[in-house]
PDB file of N, CA and C in Angstrom:
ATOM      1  N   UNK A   1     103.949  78.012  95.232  1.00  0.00           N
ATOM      2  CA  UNK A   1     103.329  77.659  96.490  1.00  0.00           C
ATOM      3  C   UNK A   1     102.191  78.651  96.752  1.00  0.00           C
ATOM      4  N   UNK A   2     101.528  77.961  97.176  1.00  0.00           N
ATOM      5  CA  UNK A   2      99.924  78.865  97.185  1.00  0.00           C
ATOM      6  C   UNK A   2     100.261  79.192  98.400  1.00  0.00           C
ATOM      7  N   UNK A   3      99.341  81.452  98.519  1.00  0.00           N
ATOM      8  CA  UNK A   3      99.354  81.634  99.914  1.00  0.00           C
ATOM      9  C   UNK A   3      99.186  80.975 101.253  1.00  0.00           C
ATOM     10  N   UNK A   4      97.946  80.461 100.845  1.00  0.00           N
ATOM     11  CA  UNK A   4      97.411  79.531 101.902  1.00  0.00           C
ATOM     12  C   UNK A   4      98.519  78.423 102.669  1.00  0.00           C
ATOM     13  N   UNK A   5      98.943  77.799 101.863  1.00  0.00           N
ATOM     14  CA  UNK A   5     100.388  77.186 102.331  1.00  0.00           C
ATOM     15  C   UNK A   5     101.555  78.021 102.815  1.00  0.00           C
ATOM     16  N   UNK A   6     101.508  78.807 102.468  1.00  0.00           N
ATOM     17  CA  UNK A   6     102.625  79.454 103.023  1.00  0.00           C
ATOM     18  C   UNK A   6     102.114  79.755 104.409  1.00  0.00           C
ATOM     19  N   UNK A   7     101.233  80.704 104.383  1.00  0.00           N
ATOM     20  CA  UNK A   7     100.413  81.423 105.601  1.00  0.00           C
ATOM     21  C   UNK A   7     100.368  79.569 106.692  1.00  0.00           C
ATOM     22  N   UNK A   8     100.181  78.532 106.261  1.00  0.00           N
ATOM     23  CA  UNK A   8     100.141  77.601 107.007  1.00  0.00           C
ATOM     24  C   UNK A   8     101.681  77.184 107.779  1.00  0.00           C
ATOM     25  N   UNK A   9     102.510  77.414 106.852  1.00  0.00           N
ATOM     26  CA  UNK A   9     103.443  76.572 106.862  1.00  0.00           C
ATOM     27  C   UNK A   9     103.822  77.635 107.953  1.00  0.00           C
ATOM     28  N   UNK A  10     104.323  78.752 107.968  1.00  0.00           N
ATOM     29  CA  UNK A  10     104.699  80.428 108.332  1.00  0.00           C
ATOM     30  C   UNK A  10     104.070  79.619 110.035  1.00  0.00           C
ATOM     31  N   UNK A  11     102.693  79.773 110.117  1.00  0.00           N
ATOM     32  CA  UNK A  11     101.976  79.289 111.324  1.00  0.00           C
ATOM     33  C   UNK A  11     102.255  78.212 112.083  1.00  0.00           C
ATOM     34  N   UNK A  12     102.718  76.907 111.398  1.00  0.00           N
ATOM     35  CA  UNK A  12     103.555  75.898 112.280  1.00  0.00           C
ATOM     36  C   UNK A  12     104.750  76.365 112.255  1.00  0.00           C
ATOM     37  N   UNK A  13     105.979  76.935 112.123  1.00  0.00           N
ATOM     38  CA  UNK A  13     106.928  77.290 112.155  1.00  0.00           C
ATOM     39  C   UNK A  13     106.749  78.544 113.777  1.00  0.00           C
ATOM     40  N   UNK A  14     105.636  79.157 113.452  1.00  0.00           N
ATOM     41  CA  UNK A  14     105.684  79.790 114.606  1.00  0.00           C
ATOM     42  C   UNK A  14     105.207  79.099 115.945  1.00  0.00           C
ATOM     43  N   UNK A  15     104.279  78.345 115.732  1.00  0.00           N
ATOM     44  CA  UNK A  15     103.984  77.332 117.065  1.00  0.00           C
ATOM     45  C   UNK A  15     104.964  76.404 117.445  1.00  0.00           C
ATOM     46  N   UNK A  16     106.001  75.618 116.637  1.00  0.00           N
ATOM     47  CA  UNK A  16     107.544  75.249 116.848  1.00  0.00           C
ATOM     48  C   UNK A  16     108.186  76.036 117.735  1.00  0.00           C
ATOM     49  N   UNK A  17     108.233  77.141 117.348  1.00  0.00           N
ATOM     50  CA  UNK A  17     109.611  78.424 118.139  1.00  0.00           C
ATOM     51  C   UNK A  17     108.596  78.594 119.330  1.00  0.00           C
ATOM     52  N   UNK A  18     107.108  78.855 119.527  1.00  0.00           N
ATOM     53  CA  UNK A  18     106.820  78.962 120.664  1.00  0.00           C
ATOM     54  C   UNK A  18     106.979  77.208 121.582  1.00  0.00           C
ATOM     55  N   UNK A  19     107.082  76.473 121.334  1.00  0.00           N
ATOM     56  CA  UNK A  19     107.628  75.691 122.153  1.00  0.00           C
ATOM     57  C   UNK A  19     108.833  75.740 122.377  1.00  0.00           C
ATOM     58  N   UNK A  20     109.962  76.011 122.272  1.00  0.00           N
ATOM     59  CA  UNK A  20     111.515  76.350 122.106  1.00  0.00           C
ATOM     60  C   UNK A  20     111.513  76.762 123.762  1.00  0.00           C
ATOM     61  N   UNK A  21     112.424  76.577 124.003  1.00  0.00           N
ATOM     62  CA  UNK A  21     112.840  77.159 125.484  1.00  0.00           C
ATOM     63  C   UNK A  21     113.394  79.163 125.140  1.00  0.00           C
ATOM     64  N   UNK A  22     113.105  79.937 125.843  1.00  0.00           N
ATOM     65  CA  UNK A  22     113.733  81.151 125.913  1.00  0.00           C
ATOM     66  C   UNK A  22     115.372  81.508 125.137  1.00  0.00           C
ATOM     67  N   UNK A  23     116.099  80.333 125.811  1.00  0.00           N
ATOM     68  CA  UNK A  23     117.104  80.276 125.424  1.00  0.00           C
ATOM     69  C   UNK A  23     117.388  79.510 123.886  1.00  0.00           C
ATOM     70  N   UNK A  24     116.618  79.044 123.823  1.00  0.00           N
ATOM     71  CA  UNK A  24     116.685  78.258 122.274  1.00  0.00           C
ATOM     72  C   UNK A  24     115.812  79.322 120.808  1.00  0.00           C
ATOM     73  N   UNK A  25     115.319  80.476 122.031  1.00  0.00           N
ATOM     74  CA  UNK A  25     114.540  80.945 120.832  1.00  0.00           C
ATOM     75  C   UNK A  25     115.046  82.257 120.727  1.00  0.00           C
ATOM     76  N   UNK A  26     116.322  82.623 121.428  1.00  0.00           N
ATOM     77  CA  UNK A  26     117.008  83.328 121.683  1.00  0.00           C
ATOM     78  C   UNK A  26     118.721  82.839 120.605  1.00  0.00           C
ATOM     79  N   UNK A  27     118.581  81.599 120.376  1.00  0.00           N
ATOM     80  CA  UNK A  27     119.755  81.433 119.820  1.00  0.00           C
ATOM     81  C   UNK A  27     119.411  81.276 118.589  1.00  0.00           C
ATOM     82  N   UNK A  28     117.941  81.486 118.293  1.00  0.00           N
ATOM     83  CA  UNK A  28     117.083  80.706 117.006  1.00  0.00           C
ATOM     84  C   UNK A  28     117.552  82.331 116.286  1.00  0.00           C
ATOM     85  N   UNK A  29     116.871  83.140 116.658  1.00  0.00           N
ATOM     86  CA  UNK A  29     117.051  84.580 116.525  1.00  0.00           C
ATOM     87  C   UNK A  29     118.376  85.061 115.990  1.00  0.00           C
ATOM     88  N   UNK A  30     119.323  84.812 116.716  1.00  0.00           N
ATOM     89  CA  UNK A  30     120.804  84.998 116.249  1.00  0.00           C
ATOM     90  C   UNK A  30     121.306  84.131 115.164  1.00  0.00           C
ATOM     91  N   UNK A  31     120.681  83.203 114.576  1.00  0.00           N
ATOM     92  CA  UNK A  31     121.060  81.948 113.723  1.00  0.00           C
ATOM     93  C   UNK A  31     120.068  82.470 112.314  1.00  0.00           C
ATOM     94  N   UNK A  32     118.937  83.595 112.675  1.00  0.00           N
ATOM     95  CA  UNK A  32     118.404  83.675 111.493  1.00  0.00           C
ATOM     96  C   UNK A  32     118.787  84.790 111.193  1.00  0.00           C
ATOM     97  N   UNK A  33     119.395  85.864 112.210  1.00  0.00           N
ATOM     98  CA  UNK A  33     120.064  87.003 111.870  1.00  0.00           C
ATOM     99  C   UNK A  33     121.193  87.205 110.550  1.00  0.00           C
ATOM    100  N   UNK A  34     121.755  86.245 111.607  1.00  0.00           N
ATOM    101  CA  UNK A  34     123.272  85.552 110.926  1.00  0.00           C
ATOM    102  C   UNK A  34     122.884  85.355 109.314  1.00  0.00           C
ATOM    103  N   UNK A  35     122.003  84.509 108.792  1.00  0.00           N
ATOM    104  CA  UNK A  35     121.745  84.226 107.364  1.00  0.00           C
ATOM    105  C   UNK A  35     121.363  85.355 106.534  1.00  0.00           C
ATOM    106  N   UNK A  36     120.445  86.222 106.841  1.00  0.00           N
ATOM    107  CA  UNK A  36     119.781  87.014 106.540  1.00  0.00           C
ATOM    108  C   UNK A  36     120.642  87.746 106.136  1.00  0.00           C
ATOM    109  N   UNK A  37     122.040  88.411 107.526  1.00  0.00           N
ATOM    110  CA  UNK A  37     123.101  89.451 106.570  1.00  0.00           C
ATOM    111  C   UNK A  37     123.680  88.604 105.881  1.00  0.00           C
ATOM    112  N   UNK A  38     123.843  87.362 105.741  1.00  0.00           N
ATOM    113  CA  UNK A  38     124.767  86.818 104.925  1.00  0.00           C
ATOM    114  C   UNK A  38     124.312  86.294 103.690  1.00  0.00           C
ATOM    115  N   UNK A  39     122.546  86.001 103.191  1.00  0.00           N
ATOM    116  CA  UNK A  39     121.687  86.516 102.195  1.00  0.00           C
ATOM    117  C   UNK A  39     121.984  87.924 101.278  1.00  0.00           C
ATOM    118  N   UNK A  40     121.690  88.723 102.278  1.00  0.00           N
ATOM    119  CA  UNK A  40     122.033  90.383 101.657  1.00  0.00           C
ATOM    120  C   UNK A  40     123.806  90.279 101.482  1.00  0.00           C
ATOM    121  N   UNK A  41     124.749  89.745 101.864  1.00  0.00           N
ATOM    122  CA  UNK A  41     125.971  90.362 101.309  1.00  0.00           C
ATOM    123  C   UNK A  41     125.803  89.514 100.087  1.00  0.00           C
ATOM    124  N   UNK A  42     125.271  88.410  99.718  1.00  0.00           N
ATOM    125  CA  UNK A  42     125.795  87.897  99.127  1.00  0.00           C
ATOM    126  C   UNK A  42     124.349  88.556  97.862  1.00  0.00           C
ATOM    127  N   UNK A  43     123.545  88.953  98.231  1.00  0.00           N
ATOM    128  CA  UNK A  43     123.075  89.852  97.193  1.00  0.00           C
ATOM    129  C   UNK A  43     123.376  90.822  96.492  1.00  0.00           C
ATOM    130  N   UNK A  44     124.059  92.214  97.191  1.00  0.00           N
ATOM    131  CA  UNK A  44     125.356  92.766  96.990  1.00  0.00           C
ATOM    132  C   UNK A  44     126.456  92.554  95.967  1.00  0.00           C
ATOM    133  N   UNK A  45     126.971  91.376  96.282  1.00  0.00           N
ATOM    134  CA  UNK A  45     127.882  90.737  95.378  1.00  0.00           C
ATOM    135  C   UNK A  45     127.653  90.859  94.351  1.00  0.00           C
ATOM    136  N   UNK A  46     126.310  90.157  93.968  1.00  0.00           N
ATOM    137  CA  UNK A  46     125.630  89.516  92.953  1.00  0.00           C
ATOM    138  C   UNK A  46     125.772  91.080  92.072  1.00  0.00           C
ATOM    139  N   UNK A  47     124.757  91.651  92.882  1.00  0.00           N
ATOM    140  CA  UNK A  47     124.599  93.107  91.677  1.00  0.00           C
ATOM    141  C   UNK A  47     126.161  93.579  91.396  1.00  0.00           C
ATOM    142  N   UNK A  48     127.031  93.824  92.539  1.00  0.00           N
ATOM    143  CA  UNK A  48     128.139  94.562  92.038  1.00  0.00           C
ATOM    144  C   UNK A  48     128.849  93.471  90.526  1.00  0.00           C
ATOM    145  N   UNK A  49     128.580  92.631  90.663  1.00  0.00           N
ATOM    146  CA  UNK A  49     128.661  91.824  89.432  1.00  0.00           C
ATOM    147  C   UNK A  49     128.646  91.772  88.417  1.00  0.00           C
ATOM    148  N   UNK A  50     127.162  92.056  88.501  1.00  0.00           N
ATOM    149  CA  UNK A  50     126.263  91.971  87.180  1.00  0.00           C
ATOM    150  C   UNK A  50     126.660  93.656  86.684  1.00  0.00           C
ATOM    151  N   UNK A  51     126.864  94.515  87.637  1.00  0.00           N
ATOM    152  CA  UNK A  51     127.027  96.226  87.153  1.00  0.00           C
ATOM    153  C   UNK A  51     128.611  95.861  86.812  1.00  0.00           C
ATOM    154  N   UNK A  52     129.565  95.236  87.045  1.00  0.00           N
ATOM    155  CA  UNK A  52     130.672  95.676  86.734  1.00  0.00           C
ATOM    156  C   UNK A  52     130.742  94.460  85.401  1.00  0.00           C
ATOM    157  N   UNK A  53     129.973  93.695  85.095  1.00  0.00           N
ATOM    158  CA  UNK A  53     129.870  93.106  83.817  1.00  0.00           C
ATOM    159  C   UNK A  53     129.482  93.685  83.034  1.00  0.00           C
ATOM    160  N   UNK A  54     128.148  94.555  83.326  1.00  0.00           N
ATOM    161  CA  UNK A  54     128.179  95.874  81.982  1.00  0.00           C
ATOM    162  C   UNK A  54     128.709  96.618  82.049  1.00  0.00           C
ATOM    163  N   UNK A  55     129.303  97.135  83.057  1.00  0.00           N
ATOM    164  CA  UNK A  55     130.422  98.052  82.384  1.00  0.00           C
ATOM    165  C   UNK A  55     131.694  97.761  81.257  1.00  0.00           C
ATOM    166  N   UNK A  56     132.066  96.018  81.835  1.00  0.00           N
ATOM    167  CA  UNK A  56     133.181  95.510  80.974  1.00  0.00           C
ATOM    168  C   UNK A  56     132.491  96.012  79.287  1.00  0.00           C
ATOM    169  N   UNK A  57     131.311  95.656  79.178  1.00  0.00           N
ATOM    170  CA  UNK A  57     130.575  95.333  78.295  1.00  0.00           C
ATOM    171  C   UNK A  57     130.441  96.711  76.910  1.00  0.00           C
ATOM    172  N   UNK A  58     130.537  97.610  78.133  1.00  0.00           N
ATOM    173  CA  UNK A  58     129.941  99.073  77.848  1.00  0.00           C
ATOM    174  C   UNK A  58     128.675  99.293  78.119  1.00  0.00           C
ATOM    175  N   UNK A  59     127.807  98.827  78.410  1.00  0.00           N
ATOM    176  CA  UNK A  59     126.492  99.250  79.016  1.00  0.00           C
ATOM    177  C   UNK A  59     125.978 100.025  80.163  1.00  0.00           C
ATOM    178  N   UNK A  60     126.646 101.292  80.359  1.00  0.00           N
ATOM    179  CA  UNK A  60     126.576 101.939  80.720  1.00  0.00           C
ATOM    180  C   UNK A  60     126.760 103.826  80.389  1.00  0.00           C
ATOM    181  N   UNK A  61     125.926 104.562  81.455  1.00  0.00           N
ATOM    182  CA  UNK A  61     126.092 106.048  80.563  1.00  0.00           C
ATOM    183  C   UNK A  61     126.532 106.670  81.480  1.00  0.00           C
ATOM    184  N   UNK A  62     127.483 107.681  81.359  1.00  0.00           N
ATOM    185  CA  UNK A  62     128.072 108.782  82.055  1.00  0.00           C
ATOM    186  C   UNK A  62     127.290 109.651  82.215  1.00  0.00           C
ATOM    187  N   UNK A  63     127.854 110.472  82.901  1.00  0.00           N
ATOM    188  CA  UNK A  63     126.931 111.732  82.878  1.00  0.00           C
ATOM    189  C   UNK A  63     126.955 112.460  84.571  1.00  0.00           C
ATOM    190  N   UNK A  64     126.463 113.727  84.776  1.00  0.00           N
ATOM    191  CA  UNK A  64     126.297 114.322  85.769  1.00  0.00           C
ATOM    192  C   UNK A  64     125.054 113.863  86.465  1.00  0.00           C
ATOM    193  N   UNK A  65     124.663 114.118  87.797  1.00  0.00           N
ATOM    194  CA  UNK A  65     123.576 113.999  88.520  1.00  0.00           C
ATOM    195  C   UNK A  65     122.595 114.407  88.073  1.00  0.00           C
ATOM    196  N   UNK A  66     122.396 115.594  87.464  1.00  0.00           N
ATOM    197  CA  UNK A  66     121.327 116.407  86.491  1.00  0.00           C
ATOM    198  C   UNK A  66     121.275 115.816  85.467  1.00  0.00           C
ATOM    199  N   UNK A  67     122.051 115.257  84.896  1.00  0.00           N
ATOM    200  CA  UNK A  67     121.965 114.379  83.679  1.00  0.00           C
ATOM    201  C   UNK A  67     121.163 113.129  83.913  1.00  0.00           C
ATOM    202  N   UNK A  68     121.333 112.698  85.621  1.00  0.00           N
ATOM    203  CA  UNK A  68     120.793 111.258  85.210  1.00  0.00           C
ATOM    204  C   UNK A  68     119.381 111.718  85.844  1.00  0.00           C
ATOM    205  N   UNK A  69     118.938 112.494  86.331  1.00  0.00           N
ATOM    206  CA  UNK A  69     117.980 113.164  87.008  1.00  0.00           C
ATOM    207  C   UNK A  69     116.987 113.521  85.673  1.00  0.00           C
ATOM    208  N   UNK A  70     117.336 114.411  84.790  1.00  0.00           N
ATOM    209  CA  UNK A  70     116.435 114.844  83.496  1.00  0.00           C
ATOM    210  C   UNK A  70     116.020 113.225  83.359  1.00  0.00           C
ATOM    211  N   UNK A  71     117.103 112.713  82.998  1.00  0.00           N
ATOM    212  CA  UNK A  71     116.981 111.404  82.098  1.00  0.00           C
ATOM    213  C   UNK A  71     115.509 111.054  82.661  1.00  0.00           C
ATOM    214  N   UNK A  72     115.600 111.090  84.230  1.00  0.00           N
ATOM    215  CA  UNK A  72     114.644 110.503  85.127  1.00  0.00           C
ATOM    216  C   UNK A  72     112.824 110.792  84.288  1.00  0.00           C
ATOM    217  N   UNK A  73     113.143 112.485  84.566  1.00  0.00           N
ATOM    218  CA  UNK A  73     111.695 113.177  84.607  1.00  0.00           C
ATOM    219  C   UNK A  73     111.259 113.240  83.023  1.00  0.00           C
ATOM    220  N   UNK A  74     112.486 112.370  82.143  1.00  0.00           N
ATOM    221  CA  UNK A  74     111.738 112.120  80.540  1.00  0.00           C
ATOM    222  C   UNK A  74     111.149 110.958  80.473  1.00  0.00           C
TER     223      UNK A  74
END
């Protein structure tokens, strides 16, 4: 999707909610809240997932904080 569409689409979506009553744009708010943490837990998930699949796997390295820190600054 091209910016331009988006940036359009983004723009009627906001002239929608400004017609909304106070109270409707007040419950709109709490309804997109709601998804958003429930987006991120379920992102969460996802990684603790995918990290505890490589571990099954062995793809992963031990080591101390300084260890993973050098690793960093090589």
């Amino acid at each position: 999707m091209s910016q331009a569409l988006k940036t359009s689409l983004f723009q009627e979506a906001l002239t929608a909610i400004d017609a909304l009553s106070l109270d409707d744009q007040a419950a709109l708010i709490d309804v997109l809240n709601n998804r958003l943490k429930l987006r991120q837990r379920q992102q969460v998930v996802k990684e603790v997932r995918e990290v505890q699949q490589e571990y099954r796997e062995g793809k992963f390295k031990s080591g101390s904080v300084d260890d993973f820190l050098a690793e960093l600054d090589s």
